[in-house]
Protein backbone atom coordinates (compact mmCIF):
# COMPACT_ATOMS: atom_id res chain seq x y z
CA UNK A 1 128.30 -202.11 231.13
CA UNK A 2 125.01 -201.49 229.68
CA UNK A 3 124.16 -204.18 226.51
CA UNK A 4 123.66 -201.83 222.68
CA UNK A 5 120.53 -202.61 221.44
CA UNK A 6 120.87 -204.23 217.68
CA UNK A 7 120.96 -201.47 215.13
CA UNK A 8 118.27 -201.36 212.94
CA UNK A 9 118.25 -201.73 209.50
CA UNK A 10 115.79 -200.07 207.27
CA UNK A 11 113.48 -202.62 205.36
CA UNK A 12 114.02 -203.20 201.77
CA UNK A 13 111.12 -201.77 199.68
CA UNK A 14 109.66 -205.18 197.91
CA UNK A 15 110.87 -205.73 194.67
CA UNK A 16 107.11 -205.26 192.98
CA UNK A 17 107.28 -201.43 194.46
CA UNK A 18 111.15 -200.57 192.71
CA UNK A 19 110.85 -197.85 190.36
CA UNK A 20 110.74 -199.23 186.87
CA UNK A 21 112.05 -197.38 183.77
CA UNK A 22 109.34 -195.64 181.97
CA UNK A 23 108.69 -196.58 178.52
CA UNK A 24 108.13 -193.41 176.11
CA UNK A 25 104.97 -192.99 174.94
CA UNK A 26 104.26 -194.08 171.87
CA UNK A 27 103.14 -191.70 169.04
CA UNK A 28 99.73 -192.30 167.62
CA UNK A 29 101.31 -191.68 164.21
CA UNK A 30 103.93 -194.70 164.55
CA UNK A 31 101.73 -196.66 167.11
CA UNK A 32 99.56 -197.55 164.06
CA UNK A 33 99.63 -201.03 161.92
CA UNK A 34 99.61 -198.46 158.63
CA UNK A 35 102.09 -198.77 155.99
CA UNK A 36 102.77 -197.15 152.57
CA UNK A 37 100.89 -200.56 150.85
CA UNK A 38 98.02 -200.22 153.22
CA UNK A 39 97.64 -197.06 151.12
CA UNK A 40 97.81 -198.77 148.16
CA UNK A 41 94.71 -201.44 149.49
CA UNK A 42 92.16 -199.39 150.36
CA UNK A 43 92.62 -197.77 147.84
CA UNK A 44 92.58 -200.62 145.00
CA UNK A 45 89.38 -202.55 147.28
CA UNK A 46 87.74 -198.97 147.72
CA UNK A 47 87.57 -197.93 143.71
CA UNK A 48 88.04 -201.84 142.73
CA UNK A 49 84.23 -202.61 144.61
CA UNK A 50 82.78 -199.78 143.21
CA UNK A 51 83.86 -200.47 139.71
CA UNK A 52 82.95 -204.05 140.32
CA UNK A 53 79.11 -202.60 140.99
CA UNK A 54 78.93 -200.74 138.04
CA UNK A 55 80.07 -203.87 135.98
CA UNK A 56 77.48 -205.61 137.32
CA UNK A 57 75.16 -203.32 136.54
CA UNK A 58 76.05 -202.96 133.17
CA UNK A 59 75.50 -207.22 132.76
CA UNK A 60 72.48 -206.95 134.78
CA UNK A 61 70.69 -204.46 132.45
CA UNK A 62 68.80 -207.00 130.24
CA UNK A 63 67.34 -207.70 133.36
CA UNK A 64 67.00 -205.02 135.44
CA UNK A 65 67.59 -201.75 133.35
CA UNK A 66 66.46 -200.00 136.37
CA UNK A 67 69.66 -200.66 137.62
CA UNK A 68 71.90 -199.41 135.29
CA UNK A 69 69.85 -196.08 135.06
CA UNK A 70 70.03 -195.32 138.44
CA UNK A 71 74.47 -195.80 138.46
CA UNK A 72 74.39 -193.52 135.32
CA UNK A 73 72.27 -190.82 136.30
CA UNK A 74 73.74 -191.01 139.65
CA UNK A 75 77.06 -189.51 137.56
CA UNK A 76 76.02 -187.26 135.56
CA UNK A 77 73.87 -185.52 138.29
CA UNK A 78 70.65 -185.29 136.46
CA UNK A 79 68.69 -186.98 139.71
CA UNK A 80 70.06 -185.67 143.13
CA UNK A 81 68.62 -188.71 144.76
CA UNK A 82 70.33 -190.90 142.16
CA UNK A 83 73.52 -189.09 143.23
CA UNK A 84 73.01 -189.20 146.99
CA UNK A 85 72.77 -193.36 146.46
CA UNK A 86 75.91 -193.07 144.97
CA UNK A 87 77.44 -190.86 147.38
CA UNK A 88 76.04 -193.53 150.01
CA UNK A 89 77.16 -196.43 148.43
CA UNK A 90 80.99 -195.49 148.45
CA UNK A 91 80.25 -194.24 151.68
CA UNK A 92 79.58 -197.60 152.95
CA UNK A 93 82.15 -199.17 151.08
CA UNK A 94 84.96 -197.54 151.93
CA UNK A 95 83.83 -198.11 155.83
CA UNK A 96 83.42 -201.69 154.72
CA UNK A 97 87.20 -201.80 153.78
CA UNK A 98 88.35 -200.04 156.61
CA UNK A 99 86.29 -202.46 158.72
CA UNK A 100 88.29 -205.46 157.20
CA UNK A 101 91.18 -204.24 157.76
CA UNK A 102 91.41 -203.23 161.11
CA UNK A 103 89.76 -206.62 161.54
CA UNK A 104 92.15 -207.99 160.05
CA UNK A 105 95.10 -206.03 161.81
CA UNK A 106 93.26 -206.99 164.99
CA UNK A 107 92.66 -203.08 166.08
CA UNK A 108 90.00 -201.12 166.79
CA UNK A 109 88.60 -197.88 165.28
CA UNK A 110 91.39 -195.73 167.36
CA UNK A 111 94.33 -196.74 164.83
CA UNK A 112 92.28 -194.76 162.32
CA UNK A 113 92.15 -191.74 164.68
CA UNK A 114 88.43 -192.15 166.40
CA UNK A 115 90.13 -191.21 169.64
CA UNK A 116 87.52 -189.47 172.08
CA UNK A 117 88.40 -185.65 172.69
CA UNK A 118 87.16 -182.73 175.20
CA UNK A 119 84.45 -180.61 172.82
CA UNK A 120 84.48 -177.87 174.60
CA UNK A 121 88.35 -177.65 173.27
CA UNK A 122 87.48 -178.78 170.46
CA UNK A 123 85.09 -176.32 169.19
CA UNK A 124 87.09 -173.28 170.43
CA UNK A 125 89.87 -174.45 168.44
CA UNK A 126 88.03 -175.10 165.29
CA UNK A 127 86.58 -171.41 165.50
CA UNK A 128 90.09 -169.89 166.21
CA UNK A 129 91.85 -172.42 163.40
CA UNK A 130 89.07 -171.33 160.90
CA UNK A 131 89.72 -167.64 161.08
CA UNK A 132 93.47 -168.75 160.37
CA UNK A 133 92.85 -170.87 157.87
CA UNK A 134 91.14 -168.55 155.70
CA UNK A 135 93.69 -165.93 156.43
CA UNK A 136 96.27 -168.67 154.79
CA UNK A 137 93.81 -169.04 151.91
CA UNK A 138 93.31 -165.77 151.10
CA UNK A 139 97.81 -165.42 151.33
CA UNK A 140 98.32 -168.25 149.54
CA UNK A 141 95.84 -167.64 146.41
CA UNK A 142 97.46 -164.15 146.21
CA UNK A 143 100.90 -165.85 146.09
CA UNK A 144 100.14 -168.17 143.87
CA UNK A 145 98.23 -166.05 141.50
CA UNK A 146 101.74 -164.16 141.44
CA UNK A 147 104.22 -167.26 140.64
CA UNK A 148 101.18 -168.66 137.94
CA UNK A 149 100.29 -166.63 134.99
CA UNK A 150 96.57 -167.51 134.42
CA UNK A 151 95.61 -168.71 137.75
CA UNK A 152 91.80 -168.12 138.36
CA UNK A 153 91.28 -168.14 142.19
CA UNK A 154 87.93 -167.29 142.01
CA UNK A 155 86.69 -170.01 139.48
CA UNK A 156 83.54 -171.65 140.24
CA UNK A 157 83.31 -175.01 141.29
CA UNK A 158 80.74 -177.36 140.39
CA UNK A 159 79.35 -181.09 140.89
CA UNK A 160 76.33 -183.31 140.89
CA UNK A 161 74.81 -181.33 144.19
CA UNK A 162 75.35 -178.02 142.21
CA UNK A 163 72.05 -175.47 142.57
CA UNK A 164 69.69 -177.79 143.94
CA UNK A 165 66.30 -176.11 143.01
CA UNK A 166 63.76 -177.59 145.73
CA UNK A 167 63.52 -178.03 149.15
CA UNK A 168 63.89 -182.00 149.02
CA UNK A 169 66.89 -181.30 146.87
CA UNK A 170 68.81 -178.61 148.87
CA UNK A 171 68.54 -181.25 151.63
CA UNK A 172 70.07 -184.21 149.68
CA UNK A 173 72.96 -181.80 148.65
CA UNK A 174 73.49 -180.92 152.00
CA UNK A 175 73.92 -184.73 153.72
CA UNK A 176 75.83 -185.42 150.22
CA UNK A 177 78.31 -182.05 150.46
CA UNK A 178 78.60 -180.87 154.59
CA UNK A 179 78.33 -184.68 156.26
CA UNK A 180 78.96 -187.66 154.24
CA UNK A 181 82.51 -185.92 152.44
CA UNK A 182 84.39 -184.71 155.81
CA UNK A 183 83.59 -188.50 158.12
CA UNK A 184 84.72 -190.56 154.96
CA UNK A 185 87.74 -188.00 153.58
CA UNK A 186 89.10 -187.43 157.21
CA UNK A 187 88.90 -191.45 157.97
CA UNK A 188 90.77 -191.84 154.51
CA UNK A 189 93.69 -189.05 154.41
CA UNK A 190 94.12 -187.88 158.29
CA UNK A 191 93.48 -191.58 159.96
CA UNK A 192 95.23 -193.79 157.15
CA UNK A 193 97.24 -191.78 154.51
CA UNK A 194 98.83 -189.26 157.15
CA UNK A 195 99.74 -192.00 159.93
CA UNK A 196 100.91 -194.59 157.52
CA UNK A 197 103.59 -192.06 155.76
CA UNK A 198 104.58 -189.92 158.80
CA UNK A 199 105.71 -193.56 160.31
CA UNK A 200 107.90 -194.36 157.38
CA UNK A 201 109.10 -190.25 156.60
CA UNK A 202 108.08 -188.39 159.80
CA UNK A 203 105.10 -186.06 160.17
CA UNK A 204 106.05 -182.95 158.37
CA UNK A 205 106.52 -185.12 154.90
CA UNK A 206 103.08 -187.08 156.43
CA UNK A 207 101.40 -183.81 156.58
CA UNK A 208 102.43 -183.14 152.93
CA UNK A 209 101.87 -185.62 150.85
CA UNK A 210 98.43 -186.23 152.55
CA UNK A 211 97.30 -183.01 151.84
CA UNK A 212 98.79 -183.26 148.49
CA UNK A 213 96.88 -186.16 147.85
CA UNK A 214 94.07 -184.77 149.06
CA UNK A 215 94.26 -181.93 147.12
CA UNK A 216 94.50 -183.66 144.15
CA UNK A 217 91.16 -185.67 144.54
CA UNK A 218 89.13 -182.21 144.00
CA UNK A 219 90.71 -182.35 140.47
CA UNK A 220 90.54 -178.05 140.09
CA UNK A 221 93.36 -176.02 140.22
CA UNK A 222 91.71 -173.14 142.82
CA UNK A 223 90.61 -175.56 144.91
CA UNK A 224 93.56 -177.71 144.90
CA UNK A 225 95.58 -174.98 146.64
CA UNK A 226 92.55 -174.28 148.82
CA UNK A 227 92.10 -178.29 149.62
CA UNK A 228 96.07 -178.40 150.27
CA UNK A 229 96.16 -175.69 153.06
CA UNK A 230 93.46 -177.09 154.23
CA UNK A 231 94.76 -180.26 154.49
CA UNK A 232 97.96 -179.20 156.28
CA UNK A 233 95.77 -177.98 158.88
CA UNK A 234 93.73 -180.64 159.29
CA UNK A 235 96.82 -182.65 159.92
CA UNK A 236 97.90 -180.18 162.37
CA UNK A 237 95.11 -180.65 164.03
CA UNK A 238 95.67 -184.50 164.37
CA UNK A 239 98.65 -183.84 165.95
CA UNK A 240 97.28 -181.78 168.74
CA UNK A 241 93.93 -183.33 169.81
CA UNK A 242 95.59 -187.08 168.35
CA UNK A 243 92.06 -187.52 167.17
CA UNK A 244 90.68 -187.23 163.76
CA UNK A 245 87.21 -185.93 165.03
CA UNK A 246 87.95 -182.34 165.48
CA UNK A 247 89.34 -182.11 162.26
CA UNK A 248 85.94 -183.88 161.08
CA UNK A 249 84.41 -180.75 162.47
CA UNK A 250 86.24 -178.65 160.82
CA UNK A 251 85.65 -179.81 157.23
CA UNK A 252 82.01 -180.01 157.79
CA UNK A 253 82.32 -176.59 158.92
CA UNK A 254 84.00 -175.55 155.88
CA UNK A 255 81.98 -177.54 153.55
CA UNK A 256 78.95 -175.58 154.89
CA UNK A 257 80.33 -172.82 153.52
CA UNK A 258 81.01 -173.99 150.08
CA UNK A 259 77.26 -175.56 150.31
CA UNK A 260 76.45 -172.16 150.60
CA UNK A 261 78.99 -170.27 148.26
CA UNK A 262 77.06 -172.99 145.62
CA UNK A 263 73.66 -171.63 146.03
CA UNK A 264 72.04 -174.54 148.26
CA UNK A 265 70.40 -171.94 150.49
């Protein structure tokens, strides 16, 4: 009777090659060292070394009255040039605290939402999220003109960069209005404000009190409602490229416009 050959048992697959369970992803709008207080920091260091400058200014004028000139005319926007170095200056500071604390969080510029992103994608959405946009603008200053007795939606807004009336000046309003705003601002309430209270209250409350917030920085009523939609968006914008750079785009694209609705032609 003819011997059966051993029967052959299939090798194990090595442990190393077992499927693993996959982790979930992790949001970039929880995956983020931000909290509520971190709010509260930059905010206190940002205004706090600013105020500190002018202080020292103030002591310093016996001295150097030059100084003090140039941090007071720099307000009252009697010298554009005074005004862009003051524009600069918290420009550099606020990337100064921002640079301390991721430093000190041990992360890099990503957890403030300087994630690289396709352009090509990136610029057709900002032209198709523009034309919406100002379709919501022109809907929402109609409704609220409606709810709020006196409303002006077409008041004028004005600032230090207002008319510039040369060419060197028209130049200096536009680095101060269309670039310097939208990289700082963006940084600020989409890469800080937005992540650190969508991980404590979830994205939709994120999304509004950023752009609440945000709003209220530009102080007039008209462009408070205009700053808040705009806000929203930028938010939702966030959420779909998970990088605050489109969004950038976006507000320098609509801050062009305003440089132009101002007369810096």
């Amino acid at each position: 009777m003819p011997e059966r050959s051993p029967e052959v048992k299939p090798a194990k697959a090595p442990a190393a090659l077992a499927k693993k369970p996959v982790k979930p992803r992790k949001s970039p709008f929880t995956d983020v060292p931000w909290r509520i207080r971190d709010i509260f920091l930059f905010a206190g260091l940002w205004i706090g070394s600013q105020v500190a400058i002018a202080v020292v200014a103030k002591l310093l004028a016996p001295v150097w009255p030059g100084l003090d000139q140039l941090l007071s005319v720099a307000g009252d926007g009697s010298n554009m040039v005074a005004s862009l170095v003051g524009s600069l200056l918290s420009f550099v500071i606020g990337f100064g605290v921002f640079w301390g604390m991721l430093r000190r969080a041990g992360r890099s510029w990503s957890a403030l939402g300087w994630r690289r992103v396709n352009w090509l994608k990136a610029i057709g959405m900002v032209a198709l999220i523009l034309v919406m946009f100002l379709g919501l603008v022109i809907a929402a200053f109609a409704l609220v003109s409606w709810l709020v007795p006196g409303f002006n939606a077409n008041q004028a807004q004005t600032n230090e960069f207002t008319n510039p009336t040369t060419g060197t000046d028209r130049q200096i309003a536009f680095v101060a209005l269309v670039l310097l705003p939208p990289i700082l601002e963006e940084t600020i309430f989409r890469g800080l404000v937005f992540p650190a209270i969508a991980k404590r209250a979830g994205i939709i409350w994120g999304a509004v009190v950023s752009s609440a917030l945000f709003a209220l920085l530009h102080g007039q009523a008209n462009i408070g409602v205009y700053t808040f939609i705009l806000g929203l968006v930028l938010c939702t914008m966030y959420v779909k490229f998970r990088s605050i750079i489109p969004g950038i785009l976006l507000h320098m694209v609509n801050n062009y416009l305003a440089f132009l609705a101002l007369g810096a032609k």
